[in-house]
C-alpha atoms as a PDB file:
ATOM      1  CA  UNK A   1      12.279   3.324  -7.585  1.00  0.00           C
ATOM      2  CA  UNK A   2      13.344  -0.313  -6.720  1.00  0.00           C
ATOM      3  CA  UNK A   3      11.021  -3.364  -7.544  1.00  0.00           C
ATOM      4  CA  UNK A   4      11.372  -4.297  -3.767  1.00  0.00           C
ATOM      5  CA  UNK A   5      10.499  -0.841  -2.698  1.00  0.00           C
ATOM      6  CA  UNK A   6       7.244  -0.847  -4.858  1.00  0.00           C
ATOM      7  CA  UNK A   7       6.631  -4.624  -3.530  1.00  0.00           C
ATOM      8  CA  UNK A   8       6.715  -3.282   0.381  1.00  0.00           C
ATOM      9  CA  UNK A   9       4.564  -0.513  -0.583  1.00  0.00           C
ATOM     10  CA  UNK A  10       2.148  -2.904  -2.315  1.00  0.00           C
ATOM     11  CA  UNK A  11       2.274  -5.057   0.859  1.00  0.00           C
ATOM     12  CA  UNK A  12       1.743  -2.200   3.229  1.00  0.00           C
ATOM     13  CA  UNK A  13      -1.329  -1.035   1.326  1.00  0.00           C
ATOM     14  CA  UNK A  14      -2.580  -4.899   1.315  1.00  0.00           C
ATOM     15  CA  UNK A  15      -2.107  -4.555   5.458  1.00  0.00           C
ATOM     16  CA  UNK A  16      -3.863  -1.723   5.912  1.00  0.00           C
ATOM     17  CA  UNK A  17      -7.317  -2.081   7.639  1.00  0.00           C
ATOM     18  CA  UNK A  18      -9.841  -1.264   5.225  1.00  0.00           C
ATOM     19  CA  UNK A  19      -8.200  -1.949   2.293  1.00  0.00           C
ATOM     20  CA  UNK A  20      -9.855  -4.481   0.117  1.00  0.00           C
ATOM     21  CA  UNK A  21      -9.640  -4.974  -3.586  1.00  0.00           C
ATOM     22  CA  UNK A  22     -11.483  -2.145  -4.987  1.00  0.00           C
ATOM     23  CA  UNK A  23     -10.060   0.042  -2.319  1.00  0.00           C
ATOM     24  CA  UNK A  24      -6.758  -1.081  -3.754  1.00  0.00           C
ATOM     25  CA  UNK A  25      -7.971  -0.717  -7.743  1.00  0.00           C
ATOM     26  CA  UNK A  26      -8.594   2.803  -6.908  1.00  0.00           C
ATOM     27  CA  UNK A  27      -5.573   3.715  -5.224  1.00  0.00           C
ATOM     28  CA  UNK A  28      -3.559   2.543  -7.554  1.00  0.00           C
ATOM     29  CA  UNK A  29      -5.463   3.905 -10.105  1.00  0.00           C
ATOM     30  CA  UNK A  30      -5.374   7.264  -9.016  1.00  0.00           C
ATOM     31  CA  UNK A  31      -2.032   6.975  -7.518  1.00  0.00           C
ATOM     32  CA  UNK A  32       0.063   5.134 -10.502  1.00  0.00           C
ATOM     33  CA  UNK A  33       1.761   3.122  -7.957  1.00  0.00           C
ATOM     34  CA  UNK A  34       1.914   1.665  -4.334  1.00  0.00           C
ATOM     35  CA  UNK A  35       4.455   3.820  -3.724  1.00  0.00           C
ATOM     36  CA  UNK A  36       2.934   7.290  -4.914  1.00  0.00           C
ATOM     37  CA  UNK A  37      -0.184   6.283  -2.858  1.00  0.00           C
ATOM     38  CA  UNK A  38       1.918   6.090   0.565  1.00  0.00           C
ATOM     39  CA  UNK A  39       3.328   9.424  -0.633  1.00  0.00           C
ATOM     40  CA  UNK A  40       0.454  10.837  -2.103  1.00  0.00           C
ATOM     41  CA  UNK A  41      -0.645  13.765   0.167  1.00  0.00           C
ATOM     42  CA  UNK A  42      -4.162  13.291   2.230  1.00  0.00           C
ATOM     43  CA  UNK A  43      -6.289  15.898   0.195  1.00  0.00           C
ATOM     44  CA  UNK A  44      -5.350  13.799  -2.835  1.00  0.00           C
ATOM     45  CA  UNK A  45      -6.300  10.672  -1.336  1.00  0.00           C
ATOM     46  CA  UNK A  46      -9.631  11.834   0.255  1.00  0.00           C
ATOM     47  CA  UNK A  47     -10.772  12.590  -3.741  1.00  0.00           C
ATOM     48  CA  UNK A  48      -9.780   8.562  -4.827  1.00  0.00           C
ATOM     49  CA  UNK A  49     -13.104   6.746  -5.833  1.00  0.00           C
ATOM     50  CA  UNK A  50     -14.454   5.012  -3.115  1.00  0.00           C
ATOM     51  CA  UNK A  51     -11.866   6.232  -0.607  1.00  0.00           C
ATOM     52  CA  UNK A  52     -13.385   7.588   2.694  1.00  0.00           C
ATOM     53  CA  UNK A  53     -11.366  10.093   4.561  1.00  0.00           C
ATOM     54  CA  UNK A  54     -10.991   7.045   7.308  1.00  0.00           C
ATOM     55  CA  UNK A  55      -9.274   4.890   4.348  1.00  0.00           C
ATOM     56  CA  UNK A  56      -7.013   7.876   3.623  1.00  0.00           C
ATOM     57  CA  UNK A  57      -6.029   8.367   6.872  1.00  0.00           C
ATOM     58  CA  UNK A  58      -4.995   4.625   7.496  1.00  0.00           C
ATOM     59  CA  UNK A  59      -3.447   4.983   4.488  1.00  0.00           C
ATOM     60  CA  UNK A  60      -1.194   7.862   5.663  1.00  0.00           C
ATOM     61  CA  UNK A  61      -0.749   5.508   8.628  1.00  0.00           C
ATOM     62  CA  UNK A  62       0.904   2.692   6.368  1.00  0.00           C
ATOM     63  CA  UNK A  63       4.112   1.625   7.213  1.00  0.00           C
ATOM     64  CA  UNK A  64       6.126   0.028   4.494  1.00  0.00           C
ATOM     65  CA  UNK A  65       9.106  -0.405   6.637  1.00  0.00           C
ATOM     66  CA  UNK A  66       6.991  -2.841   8.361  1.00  0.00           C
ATOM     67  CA  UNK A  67       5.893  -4.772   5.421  1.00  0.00           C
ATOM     68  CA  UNK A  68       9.348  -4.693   4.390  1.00  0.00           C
ATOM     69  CA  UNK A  69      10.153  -6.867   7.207  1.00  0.00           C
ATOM     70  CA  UNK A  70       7.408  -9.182   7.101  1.00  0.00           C
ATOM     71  CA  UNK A  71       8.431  -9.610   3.396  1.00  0.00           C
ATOM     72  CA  UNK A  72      12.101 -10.434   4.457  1.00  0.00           C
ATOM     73  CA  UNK A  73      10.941 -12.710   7.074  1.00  0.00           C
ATOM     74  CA  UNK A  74       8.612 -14.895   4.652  1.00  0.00           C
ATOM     75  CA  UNK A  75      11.989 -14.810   1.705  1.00  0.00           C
ATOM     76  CA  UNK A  76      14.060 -16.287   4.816  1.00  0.00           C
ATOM     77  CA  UNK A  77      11.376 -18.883   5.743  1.00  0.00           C
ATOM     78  CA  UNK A  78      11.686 -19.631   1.641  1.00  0.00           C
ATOM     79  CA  UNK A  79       7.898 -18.324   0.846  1.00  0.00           C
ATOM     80  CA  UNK A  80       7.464 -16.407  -2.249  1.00  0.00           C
ATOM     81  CA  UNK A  81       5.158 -13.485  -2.353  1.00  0.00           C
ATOM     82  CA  UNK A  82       3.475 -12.906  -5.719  1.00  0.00           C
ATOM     83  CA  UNK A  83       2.686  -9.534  -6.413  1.00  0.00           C
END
């Protein structure tokens, strides 16, 4: 697992509606990473703490390739994104 491939997965979860702080604690929690939670199948999801089946599903929905992109964008604009 790449460092930048955890960071989009951590971004994509951070740009998914619903997704607040705890939301986030738990995932990661119960996921060990950003990147097992986008991989993490729904049934597995749905039992997080605090995680409605709604949250799982827009979870599912993620798209790191996305957040990939907007990370690339902000490194090219010379933004750092702390993580």
């Amino acid at each position: 697992m790449a460092l930048a491939d955890e960071h989009a997965a951590y971004a994509a979860l951070a740009l998914t509606p619903g997704i607040g702080a705890a939301r986030m604690d738990s995932l990661l929690r119960h996921c060990g990473s950003a990147i097992g939670a986008l991989e993490a199948p729904f049934e597995f999801l749905c039992a997080a703490v605090g995680l409605s089946r709604a949250a799982a599903t827009a979870v599912k929905e993620a798209d790191p390739g996305r957040a990939a992109t907007l990370l690339q964008a902000a490194s090219d604009l010379g933004a750092v994104c702390l993580f």
